[in-house]
Protein backbone atom coordinates (compact mmCIF):
# COMPACT_ATOMS: atom_id res chain seq x y z
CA UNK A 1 0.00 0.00 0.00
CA UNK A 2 1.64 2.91 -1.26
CA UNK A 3 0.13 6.58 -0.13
CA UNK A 4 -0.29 9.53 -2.66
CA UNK A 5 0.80 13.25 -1.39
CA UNK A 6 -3.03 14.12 -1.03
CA UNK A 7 -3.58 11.00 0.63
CA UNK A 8 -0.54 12.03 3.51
CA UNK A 9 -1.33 15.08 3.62
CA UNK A 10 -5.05 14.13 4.78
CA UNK A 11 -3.42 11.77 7.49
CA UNK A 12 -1.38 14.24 8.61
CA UNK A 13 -4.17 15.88 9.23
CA UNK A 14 -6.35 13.62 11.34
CA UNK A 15 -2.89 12.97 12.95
CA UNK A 16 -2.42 16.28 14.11
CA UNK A 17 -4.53 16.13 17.36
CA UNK A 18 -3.03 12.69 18.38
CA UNK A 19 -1.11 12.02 20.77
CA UNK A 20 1.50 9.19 21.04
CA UNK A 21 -0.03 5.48 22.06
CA UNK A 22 3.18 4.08 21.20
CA UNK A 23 6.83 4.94 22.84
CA UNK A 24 10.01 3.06 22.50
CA UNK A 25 12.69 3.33 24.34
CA UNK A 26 16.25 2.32 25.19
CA UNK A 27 15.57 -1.46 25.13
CA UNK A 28 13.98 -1.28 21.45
CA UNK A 29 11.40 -3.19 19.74
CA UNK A 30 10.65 -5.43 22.51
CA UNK A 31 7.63 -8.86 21.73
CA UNK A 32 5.70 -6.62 24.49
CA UNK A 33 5.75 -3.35 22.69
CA UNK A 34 5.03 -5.17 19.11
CA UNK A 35 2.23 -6.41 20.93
CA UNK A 36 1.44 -3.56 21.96
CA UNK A 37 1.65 -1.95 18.83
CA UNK A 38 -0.33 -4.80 16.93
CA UNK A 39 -3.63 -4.09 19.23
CA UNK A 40 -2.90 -0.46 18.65
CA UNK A 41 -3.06 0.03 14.77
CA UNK A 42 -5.96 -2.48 14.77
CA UNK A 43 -8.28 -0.28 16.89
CA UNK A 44 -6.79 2.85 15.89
CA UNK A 45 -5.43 2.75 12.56
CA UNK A 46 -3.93 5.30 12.36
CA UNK A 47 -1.30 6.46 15.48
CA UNK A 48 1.53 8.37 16.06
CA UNK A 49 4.47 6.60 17.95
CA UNK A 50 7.54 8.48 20.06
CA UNK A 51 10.98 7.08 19.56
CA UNK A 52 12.68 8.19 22.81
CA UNK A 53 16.16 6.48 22.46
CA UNK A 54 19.18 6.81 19.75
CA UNK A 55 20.46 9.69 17.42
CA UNK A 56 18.36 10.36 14.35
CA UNK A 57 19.91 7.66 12.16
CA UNK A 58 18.75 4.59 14.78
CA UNK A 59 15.30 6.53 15.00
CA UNK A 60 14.63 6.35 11.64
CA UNK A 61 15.79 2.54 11.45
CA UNK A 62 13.68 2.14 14.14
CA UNK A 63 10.53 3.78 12.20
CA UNK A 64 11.41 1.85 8.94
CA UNK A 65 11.65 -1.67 11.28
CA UNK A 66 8.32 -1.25 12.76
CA UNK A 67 6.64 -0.28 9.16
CA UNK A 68 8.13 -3.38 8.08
CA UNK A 69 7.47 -5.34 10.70
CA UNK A 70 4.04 -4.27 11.44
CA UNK A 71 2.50 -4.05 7.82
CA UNK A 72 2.28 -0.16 8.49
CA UNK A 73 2.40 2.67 6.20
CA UNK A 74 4.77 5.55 7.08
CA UNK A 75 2.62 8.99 6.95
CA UNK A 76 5.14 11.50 8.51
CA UNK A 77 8.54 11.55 10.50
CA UNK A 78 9.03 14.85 12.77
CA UNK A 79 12.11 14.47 14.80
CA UNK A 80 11.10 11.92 17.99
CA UNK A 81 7.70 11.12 16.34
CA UNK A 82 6.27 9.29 13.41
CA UNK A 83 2.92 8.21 12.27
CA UNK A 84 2.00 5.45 11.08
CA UNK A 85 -1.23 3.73 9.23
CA UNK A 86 -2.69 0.13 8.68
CA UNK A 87 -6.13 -0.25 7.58
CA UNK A 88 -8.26 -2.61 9.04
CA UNK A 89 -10.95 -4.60 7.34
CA UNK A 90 -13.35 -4.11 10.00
CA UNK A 91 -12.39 -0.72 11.92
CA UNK A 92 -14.72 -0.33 14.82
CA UNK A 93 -16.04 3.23 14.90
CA UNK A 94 -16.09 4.51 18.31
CA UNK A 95 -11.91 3.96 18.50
CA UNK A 96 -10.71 4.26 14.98
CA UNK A 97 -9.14 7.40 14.18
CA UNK A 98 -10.14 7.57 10.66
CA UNK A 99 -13.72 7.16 11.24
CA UNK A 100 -13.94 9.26 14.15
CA UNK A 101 -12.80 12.74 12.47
């Protein structure tokens, strides 16, 4: 699933208001915090995550390891925090953040 500029740029939006579910920090990508994660995007869809540990190069490894290994979409990467997206199937209204707006 690749994302146009429009479609970002409409994420970003939503995004904007959010505040991080997700924060890693010195010990990584932990089974917990994938968990974690997992339960997070499917509710949610879209989220915004906080990378608290590392120098810009490991945080953006970081982001591009949890895209990968979450199925995620990378919306936008501002310093500590990124946002990410994965559409469910069957988003439940009353906690998805696309259907909420």
């Amino acid at each position: 699933m690749t994302l146009t500029a429009a479609q970002k740029k409409q994420y970003r939006a939503i995004a904007h208001n959010l505040n991080p579910i997700i924060i890693v920090g010195d010990k990584g990508l932990t089974e917990p915090l994938m968990e974690e994660l997992d339960r997070a995007l499917n509710d949610h869809e879209l989220i915004k995550i906080k990378i608290a540990a590392g120098d810009r190069d490991d945080r953006a490894k970081l982001i591009e390891e949890i895209s990968d290994k979450s199925d995620a979409e990378l919306v936008q990467s501002i310093g500590k925090v990124a946002v990410i997206l994965r559409k469910n199937k069957k988003p439940n209204p009353k906690l998805s953040n696309l259907l909420r707006r």
